[in-house]
C-alpha atoms as a PDB file:
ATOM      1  CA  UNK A   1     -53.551 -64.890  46.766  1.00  0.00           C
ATOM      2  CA  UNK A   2     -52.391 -61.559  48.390  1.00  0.00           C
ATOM      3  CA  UNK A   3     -49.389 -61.418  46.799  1.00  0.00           C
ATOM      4  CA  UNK A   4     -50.780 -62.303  43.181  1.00  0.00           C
ATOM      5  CA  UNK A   5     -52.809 -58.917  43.088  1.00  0.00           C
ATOM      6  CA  UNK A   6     -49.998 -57.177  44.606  1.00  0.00           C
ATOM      7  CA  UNK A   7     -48.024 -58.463  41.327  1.00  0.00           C
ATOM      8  CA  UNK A   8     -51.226 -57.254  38.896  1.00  0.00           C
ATOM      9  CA  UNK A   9     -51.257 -54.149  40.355  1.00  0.00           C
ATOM     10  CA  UNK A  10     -47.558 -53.140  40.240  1.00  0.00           C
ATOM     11  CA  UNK A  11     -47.878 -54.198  36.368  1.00  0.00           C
ATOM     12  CA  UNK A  12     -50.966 -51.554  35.954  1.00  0.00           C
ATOM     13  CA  UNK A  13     -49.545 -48.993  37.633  1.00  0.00           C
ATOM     14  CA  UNK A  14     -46.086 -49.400  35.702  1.00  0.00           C
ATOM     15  CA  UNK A  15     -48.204 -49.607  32.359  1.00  0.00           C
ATOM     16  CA  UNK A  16     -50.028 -46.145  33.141  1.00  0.00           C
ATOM     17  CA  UNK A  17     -46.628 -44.426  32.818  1.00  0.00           C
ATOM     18  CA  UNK A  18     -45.513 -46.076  29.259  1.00  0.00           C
ATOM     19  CA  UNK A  19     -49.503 -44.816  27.797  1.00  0.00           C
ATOM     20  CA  UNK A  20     -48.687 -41.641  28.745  1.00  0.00           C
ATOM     21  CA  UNK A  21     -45.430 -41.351  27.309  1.00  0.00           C
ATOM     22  CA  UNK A  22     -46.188 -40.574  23.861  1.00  0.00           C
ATOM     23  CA  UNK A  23     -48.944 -37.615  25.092  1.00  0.00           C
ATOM     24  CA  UNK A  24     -46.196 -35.907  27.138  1.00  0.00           C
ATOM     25  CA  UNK A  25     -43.805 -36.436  23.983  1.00  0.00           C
ATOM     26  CA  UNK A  26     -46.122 -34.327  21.652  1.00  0.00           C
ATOM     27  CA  UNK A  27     -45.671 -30.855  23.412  1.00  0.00           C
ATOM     28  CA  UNK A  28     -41.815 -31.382  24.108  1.00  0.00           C
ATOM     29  CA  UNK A  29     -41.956 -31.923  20.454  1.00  0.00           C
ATOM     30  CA  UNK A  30     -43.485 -28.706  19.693  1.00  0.00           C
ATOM     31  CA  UNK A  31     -41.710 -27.084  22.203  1.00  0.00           C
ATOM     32  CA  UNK A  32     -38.825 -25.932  19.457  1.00  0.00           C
ATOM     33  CA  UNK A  33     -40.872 -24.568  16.511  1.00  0.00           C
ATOM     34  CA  UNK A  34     -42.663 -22.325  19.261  1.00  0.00           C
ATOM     35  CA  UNK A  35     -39.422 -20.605  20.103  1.00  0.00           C
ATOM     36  CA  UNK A  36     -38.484 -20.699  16.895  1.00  0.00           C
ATOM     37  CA  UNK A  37     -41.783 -19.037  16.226  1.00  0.00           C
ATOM     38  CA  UNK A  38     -41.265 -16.748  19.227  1.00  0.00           C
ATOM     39  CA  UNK A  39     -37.499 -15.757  17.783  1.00  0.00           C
ATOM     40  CA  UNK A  40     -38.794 -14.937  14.816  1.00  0.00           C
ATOM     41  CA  UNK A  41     -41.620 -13.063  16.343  1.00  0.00           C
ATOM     42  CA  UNK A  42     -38.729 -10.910  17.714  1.00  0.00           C
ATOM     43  CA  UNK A  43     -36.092 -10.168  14.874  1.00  0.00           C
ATOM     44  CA  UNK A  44     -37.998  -7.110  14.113  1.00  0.00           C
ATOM     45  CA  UNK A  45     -37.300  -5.196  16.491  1.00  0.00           C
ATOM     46  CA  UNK A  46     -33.914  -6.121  17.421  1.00  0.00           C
ATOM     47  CA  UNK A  47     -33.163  -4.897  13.374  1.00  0.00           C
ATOM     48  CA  UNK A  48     -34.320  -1.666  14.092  1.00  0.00           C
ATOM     49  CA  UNK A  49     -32.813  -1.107  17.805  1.00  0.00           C
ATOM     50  CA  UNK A  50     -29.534  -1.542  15.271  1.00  0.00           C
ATOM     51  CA  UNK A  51     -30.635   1.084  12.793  1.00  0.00           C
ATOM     52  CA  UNK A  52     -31.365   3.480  15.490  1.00  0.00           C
ATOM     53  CA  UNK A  53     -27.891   2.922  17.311  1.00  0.00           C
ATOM     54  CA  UNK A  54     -26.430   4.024  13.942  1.00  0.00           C
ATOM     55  CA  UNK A  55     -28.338   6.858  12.905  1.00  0.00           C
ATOM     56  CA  UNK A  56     -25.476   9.104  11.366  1.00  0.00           C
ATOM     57  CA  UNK A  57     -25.702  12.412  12.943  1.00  0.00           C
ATOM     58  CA  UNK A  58     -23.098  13.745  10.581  1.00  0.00           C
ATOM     59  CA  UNK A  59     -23.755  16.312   8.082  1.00  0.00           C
ATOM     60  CA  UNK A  60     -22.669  17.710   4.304  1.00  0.00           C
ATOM     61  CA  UNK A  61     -19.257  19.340   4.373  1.00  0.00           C
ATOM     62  CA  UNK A  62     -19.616  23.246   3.600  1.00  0.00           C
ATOM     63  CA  UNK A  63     -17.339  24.566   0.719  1.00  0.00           C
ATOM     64  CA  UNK A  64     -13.762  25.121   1.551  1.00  0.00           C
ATOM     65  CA  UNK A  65     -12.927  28.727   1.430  1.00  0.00           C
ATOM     66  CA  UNK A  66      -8.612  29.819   1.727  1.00  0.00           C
ATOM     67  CA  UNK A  67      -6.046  28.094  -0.244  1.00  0.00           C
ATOM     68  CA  UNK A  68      -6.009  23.985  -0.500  1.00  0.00           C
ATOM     69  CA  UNK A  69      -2.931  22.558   1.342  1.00  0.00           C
ATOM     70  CA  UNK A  70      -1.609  20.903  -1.302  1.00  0.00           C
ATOM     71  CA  UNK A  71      -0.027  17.626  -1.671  1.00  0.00           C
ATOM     72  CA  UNK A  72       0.567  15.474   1.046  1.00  0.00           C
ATOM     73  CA  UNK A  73       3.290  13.024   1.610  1.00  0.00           C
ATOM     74  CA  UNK A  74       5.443  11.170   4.238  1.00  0.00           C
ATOM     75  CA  UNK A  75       9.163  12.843   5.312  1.00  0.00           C
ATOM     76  CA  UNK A  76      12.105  10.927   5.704  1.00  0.00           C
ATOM     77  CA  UNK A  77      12.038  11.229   9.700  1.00  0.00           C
ATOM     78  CA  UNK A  78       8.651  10.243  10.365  1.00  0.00           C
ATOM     79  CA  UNK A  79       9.095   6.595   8.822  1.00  0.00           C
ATOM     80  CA  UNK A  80      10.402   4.020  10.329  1.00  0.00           C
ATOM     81  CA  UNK A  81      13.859   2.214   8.933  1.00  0.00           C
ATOM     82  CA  UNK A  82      12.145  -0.672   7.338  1.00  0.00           C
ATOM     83  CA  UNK A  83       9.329   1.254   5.433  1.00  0.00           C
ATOM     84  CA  UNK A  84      10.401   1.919   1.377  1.00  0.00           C
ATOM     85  CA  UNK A  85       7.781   4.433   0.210  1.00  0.00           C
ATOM     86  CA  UNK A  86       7.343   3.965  -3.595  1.00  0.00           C
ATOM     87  CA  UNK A  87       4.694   5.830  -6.090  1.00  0.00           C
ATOM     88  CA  UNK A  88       5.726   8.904  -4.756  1.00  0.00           C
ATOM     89  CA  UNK A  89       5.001   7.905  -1.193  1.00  0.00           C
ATOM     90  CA  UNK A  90       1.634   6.542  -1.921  1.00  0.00           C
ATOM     91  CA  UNK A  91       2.117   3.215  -1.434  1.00  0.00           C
ATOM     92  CA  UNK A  92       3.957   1.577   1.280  1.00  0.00           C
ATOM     93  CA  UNK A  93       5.760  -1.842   1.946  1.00  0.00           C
ATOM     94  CA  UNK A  94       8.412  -3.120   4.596  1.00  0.00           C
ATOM     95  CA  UNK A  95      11.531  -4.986   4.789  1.00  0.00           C
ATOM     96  CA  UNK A  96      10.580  -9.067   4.758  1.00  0.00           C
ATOM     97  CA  UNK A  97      13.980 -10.591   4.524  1.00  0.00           C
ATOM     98  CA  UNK A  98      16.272 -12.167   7.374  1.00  0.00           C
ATOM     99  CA  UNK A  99      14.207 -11.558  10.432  1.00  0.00           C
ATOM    100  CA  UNK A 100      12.892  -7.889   9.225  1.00  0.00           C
ATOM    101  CA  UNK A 101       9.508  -9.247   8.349  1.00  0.00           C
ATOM    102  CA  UNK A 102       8.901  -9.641  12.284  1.00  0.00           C
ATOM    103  CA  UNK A 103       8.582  -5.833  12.952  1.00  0.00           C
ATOM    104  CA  UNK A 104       6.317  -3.389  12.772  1.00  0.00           C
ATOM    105  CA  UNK A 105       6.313  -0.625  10.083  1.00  0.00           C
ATOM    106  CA  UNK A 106       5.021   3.178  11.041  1.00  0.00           C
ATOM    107  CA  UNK A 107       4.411   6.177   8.294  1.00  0.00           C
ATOM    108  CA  UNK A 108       3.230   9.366  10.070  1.00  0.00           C
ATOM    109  CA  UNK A 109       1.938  11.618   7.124  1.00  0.00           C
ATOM    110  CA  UNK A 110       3.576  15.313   7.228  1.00  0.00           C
ATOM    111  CA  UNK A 111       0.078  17.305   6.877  1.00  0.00           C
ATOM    112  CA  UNK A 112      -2.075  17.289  10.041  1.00  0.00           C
ATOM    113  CA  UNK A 113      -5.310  18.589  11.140  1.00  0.00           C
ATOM    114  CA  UNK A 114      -5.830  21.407  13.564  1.00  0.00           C
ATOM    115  CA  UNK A 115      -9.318  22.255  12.995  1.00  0.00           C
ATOM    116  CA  UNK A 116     -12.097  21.102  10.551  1.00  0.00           C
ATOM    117  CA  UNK A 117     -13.574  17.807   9.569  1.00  0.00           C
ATOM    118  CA  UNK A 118     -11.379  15.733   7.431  1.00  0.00           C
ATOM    119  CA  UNK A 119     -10.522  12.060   6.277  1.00  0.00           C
ATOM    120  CA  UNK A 120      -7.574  10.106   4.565  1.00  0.00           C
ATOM    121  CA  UNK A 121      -7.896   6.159   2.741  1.00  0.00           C
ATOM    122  CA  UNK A 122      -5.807   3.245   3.388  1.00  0.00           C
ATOM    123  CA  UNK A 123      -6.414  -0.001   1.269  1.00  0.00           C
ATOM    124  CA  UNK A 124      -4.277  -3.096   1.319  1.00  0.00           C
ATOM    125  CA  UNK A 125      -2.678  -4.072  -1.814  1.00  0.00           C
ATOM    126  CA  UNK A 126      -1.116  -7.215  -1.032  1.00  0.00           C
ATOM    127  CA  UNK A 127      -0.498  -9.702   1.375  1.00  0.00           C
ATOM    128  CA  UNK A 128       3.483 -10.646   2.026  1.00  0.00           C
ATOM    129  CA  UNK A 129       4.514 -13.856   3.157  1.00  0.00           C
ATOM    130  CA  UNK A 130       7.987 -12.710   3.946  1.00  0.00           C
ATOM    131  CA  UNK A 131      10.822 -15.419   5.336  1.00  0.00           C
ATOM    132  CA  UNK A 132      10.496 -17.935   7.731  1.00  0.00           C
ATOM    133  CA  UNK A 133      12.959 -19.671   9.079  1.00  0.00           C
ATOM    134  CA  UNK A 134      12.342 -23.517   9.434  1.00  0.00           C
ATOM    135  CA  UNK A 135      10.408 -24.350  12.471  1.00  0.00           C
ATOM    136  CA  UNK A 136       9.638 -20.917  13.204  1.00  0.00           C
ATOM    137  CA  UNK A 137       6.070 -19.114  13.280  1.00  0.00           C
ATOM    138  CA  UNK A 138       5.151 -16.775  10.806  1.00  0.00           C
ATOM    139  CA  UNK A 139       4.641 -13.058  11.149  1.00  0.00           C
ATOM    140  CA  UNK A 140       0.850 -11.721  11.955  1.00  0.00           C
ATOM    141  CA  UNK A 141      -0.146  -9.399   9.031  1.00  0.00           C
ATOM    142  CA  UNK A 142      -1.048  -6.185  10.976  1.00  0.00           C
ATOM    143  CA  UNK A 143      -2.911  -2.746   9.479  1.00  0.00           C
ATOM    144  CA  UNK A 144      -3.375   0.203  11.984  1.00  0.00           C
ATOM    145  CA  UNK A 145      -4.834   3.143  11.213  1.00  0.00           C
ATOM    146  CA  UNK A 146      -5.238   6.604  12.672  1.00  0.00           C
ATOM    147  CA  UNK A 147      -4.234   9.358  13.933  1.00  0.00           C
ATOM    148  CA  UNK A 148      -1.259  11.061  16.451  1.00  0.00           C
ATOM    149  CA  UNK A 149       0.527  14.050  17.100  1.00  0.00           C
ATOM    150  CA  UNK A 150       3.617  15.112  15.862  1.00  0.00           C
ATOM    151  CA  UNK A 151       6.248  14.013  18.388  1.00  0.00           C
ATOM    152  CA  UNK A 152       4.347  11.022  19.016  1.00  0.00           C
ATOM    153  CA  UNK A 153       6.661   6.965  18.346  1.00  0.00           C
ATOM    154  CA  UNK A 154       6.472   6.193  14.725  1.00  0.00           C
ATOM    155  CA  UNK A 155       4.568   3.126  15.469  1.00  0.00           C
ATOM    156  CA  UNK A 156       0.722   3.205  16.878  1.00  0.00           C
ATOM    157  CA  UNK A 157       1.072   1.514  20.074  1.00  0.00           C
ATOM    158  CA  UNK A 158       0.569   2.266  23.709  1.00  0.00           C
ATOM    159  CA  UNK A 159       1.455   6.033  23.426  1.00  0.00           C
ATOM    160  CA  UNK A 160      -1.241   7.900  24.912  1.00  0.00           C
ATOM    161  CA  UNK A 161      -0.141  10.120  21.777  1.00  0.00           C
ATOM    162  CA  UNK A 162      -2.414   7.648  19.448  1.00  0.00           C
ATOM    163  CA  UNK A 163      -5.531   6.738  18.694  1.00  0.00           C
ATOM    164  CA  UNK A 164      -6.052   4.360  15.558  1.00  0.00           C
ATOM    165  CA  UNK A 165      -8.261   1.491  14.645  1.00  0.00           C
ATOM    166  CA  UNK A 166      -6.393  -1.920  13.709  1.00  0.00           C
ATOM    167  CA  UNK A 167      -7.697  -4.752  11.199  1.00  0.00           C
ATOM    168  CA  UNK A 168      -9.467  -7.155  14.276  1.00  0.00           C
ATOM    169  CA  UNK A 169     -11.557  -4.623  14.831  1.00  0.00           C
ATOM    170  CA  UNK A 170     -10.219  -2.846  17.716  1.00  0.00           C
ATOM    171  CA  UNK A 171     -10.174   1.212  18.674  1.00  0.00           C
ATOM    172  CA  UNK A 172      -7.443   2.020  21.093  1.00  0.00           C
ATOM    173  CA  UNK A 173      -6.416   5.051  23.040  1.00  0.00           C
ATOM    174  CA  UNK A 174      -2.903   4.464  23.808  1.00  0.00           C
ATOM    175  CA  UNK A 175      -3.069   0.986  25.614  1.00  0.00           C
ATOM    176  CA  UNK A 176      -6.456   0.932  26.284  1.00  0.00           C
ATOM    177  CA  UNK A 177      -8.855  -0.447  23.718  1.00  0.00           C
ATOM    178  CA  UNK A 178     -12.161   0.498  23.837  1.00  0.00           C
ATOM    179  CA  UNK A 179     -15.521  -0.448  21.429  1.00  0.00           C
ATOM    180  CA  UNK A 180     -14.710  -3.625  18.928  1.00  0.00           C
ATOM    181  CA  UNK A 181     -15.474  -2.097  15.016  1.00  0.00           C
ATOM    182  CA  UNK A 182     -16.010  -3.795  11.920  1.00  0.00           C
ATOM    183  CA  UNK A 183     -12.827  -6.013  10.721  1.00  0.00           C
ATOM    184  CA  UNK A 184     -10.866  -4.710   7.439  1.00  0.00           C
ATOM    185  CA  UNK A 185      -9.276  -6.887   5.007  1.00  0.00           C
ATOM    186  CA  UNK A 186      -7.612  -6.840   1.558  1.00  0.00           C
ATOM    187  CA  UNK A 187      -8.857  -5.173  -1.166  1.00  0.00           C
ATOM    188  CA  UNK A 188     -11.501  -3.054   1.629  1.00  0.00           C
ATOM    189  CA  UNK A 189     -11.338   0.887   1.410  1.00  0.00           C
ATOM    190  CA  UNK A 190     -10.413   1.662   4.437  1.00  0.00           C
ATOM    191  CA  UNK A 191     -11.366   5.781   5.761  1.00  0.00           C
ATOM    192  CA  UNK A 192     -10.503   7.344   8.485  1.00  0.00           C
ATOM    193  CA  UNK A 193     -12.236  10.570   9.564  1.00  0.00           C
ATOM    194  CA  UNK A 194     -11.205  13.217  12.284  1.00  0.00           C
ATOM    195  CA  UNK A 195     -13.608  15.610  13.029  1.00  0.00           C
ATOM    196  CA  UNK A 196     -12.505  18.854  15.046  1.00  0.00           C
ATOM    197  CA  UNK A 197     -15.304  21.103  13.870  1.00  0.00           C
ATOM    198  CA  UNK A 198     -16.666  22.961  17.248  1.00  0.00           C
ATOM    199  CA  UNK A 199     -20.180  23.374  15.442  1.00  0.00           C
ATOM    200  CA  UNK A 200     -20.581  19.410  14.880  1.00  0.00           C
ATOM    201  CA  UNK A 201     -22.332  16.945  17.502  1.00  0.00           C
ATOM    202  CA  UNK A 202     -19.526  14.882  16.581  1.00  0.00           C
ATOM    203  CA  UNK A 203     -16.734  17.714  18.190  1.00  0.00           C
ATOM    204  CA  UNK A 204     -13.511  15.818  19.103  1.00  0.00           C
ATOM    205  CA  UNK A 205     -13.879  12.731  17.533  1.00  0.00           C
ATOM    206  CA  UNK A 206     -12.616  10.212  15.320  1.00  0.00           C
ATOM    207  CA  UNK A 207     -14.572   7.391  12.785  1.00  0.00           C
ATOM    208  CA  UNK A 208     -14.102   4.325  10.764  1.00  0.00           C
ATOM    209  CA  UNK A 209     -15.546   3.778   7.598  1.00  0.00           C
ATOM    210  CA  UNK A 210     -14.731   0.648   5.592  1.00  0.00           C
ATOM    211  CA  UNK A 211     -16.099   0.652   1.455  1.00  0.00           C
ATOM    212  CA  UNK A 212     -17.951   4.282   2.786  1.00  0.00           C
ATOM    213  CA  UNK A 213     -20.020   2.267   5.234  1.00  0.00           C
ATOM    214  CA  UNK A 214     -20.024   3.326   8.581  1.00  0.00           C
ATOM    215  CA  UNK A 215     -18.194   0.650  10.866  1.00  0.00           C
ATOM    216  CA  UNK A 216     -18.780   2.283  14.695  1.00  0.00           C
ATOM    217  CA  UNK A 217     -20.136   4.886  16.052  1.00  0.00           C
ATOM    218  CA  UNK A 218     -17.717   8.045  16.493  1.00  0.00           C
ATOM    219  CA  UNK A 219     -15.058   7.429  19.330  1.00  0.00           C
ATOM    220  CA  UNK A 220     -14.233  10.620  21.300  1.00  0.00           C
ATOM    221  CA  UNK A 221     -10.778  11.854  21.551  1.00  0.00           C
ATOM    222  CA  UNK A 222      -8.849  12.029  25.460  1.00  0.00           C
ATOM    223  CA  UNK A 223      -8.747  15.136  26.493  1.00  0.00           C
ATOM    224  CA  UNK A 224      -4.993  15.097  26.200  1.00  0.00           C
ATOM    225  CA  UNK A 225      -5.577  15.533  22.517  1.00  0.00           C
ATOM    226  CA  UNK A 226      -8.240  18.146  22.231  1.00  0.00           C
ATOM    227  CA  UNK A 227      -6.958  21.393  21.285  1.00  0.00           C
ATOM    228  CA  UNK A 228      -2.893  19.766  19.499  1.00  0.00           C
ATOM    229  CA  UNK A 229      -2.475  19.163  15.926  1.00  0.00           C
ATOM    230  CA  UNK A 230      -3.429  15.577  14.649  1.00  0.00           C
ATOM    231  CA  UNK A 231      -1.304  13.794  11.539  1.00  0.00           C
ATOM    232  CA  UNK A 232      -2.708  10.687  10.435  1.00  0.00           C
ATOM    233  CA  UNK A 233      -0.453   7.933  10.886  1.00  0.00           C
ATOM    234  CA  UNK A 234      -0.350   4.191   9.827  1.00  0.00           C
ATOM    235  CA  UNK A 235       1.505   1.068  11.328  1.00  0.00           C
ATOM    236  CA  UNK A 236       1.799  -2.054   9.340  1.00  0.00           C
ATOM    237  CA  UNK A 237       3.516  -5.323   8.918  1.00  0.00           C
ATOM    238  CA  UNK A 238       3.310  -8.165   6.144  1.00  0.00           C
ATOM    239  CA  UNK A 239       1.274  -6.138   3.776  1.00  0.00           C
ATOM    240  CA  UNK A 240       1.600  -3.232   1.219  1.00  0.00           C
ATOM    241  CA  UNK A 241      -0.182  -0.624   1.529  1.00  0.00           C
ATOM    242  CA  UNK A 242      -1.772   2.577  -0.239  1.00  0.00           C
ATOM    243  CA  UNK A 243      -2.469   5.922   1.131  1.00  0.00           C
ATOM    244  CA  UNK A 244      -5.161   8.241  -0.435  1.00  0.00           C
ATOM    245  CA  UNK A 245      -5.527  11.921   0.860  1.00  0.00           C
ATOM    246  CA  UNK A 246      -7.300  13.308  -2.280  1.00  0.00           C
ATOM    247  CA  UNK A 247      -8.714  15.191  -3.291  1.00  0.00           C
ATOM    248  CA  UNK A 248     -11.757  13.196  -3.783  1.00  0.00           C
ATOM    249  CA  UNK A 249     -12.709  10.076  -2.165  1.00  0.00           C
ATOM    250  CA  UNK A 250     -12.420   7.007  -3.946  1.00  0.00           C
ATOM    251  CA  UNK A 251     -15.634   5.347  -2.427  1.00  0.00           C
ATOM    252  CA  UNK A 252     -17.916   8.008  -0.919  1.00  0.00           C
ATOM    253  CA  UNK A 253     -19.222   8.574   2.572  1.00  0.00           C
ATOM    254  CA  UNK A 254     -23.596   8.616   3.429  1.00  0.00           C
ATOM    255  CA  UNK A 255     -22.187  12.340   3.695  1.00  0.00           C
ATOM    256  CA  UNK A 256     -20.442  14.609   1.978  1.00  0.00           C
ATOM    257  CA  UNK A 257     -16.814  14.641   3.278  1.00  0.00           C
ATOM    258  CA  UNK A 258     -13.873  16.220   1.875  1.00  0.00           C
ATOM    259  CA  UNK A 259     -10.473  15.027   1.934  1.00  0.00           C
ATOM    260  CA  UNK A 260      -7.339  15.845   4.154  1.00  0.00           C
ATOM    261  CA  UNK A 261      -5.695  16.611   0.366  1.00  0.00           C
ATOM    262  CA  UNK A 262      -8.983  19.237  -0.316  1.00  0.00           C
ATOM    263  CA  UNK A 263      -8.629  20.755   3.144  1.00  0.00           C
ATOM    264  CA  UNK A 264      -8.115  24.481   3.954  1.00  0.00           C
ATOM    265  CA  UNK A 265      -4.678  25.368   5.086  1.00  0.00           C
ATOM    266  CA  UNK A 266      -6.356  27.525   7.715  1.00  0.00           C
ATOM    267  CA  UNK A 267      -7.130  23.979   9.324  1.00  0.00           C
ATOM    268  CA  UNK A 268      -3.676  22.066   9.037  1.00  0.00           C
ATOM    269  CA  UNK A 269      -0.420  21.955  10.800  1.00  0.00           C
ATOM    270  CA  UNK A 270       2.361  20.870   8.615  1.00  0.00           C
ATOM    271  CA  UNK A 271       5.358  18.924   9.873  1.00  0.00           C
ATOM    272  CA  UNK A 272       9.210  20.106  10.401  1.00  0.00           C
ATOM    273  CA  UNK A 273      11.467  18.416   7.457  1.00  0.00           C
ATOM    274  CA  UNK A 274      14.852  18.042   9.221  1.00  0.00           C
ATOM    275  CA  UNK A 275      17.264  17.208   5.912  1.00  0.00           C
ATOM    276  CA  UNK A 276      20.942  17.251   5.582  1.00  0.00           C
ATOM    277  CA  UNK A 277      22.036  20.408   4.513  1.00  0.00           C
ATOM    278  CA  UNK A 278      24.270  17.808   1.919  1.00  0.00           C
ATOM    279  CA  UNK A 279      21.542  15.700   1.448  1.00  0.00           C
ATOM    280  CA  UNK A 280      23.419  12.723   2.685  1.00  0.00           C
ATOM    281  CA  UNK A 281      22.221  10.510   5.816  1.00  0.00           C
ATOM    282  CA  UNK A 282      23.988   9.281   8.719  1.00  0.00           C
ATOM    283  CA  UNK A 283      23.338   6.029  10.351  1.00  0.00           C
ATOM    284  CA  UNK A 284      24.529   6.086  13.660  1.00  0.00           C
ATOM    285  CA  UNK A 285      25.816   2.698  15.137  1.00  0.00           C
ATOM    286  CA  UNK A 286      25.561   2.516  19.052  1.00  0.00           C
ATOM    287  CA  UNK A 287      27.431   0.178  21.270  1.00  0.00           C
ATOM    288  CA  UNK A 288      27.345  -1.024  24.764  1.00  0.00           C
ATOM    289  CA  UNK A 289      27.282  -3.322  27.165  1.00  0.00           C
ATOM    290  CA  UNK A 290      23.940  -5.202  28.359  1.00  0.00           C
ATOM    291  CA  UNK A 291      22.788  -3.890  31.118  1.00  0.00           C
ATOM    292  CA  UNK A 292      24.901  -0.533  31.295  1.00  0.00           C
ATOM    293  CA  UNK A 293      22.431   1.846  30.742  1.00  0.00           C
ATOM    294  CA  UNK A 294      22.639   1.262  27.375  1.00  0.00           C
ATOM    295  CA  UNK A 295      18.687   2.483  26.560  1.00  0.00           C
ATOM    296  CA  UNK A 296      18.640   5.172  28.409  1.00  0.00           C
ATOM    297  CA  UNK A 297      21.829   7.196  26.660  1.00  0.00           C
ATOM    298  CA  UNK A 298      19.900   5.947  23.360  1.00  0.00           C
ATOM    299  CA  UNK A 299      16.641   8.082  25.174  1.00  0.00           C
ATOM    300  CA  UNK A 300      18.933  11.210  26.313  1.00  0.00           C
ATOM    301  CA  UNK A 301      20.205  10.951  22.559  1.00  0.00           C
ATOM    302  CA  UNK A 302      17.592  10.861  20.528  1.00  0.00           C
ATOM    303  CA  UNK A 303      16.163  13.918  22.802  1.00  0.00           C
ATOM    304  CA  UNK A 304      18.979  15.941  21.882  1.00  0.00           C
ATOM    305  CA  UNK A 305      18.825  14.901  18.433  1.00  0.00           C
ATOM    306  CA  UNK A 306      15.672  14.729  16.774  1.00  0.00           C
ATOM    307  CA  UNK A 307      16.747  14.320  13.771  1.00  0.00           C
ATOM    308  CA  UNK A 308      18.048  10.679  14.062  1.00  0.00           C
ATOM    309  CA  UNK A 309      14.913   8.184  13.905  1.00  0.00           C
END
């Protein structure tokens, strides 16, 4: 008969388990609405750790005393081949046909800032397809925005020359990129704000603002630009573009700002406009062999020459 209670009491001490189940089910149950309680509990203060990261230290612009610089524009030499300026320069588009729609476009604007605090707008008009060829990929729209100095490539890259904000939401300094920024798209109003006032908090620094809403905080300049003239400058591909300098803002800042278009003259630099003294271009056709050196004569060249793009 030993083995008989053996049996019962495997059977009661296997049944103890499955009674208890459903009492150790209850709290694993509750488990989730007590974090979810406990999340909740805790969105308060993360909102406001956000507010006080962005507390704009920026200030109302003082009235601009000296003359206005004028109008600003783009010259011939500081656009790249495929870029056809139209509305009086204002708005910008690219080549898109047989293979063109693959490269990069780059405007450098021919007024730049030397002192002061100052912004330019950039909105995206449209959205071009451009041509594919069958089976191959199509071209990345790109937008970049900022600003470089005057001898700087026509195309906001890796120069340490540069620093611009692009539509992901990236700030780079030449190659590097540093803080990720609010995303721009179509149809947003993009600004772009350098501030080079020596009285400001925000000395040396550049800012994004998309619809007049502040998308980082400001990024500070490398000291290889502090103290040289600063033209704002665009790069673009599969979209047209325009460019507002002012004089007023289209959407306004939390602060008053003026425009690059409003700005003193006493705080710009204005760009050499190499023409033809016939007015007539020349495109210069190189040719080599691969391999030959062929890249750096174009370098030597162009060095000597300015004037060619």
């Amino acid at each position: 008969m030993a083995p008989k209670k053996g049996k019962v009491g495997a059977k009661k001490v296997e049944e103890a388990p499955a009674a208890a189940a459903p009492a150790a089910a209850a709290p694993a149950a509750a488990t989730p609405e007590k974090r979810k309680a406990e999340e909740k509990a805790e969105e308060p203060p993360t909102k406001e750790a956000k507010v006080e990261e962005m507390v704009e230290k920026e200030t109302d612009a003082r009235s601009i005393k000296g003359v206005a610089v004028g109008e600003i524009g783009f010259n011939t030499t500081d656009l790249t081949l495929n870029v056809i300026p139209t509305m009086g320069g204002k708005v910008l588009a690219a080549l898109t046909e047989g293979g063109m729609q693959y490269f990069v476009a780059g405007a450098r604007a021919n007024v730049g800032m030397k002192s002061g605090r100052y912004m330019f707008e950039v909105k995206i008009l449209e959205l071009l397809a451009g041509w594919n060829p069958k089976g191959n990929a199509a071209a990345r729209q790109v937008l970049r925005v900022g600003f470089s100095t005057a001898s700087a490539p026509l195309v906001l890259g890796t120069s340490e020359e540069q620093v611009f904000f692009d539509g992901e939401g990236g700030f780079y300094v030449g190659s590097t990129k540093g803080t990720n920024s609010k995303r721009f798209f179509r149809d947003n109003t993009i600004q772009v704000l350098l501030n080079l006032d020596s009285k400001s908090p925000n000395s040396n620094t550049v800012s994004l603002f998309v619809d007049g809403v502040r998308a980082m905080q400001p990024q500070a300049l490398p000291e290889g630009l502090v103290g040289k003239p600063l033209f704002p400058h665009i790069s673009f591909r599969g979209v047209k573009v325009l460019t507002h300098f002012g004089p007023a803002a289209s959407k306004e800042l939390p602060f008053k700002c003026h425009m690059l278009g409003a700005a003193s003259e006493a705080d710009c630099a204005k760009a050499k406009q190499v023409e033809p003294k016939d007015g007539k271009y020349e495109v210069l056709m190189p040719v080599g062999f691969p391999d030959e050196g062929t890249f750096e004569w174009l370098d030597s060249f162009l060095e000597k020459n300015p004037e060619y793009v």
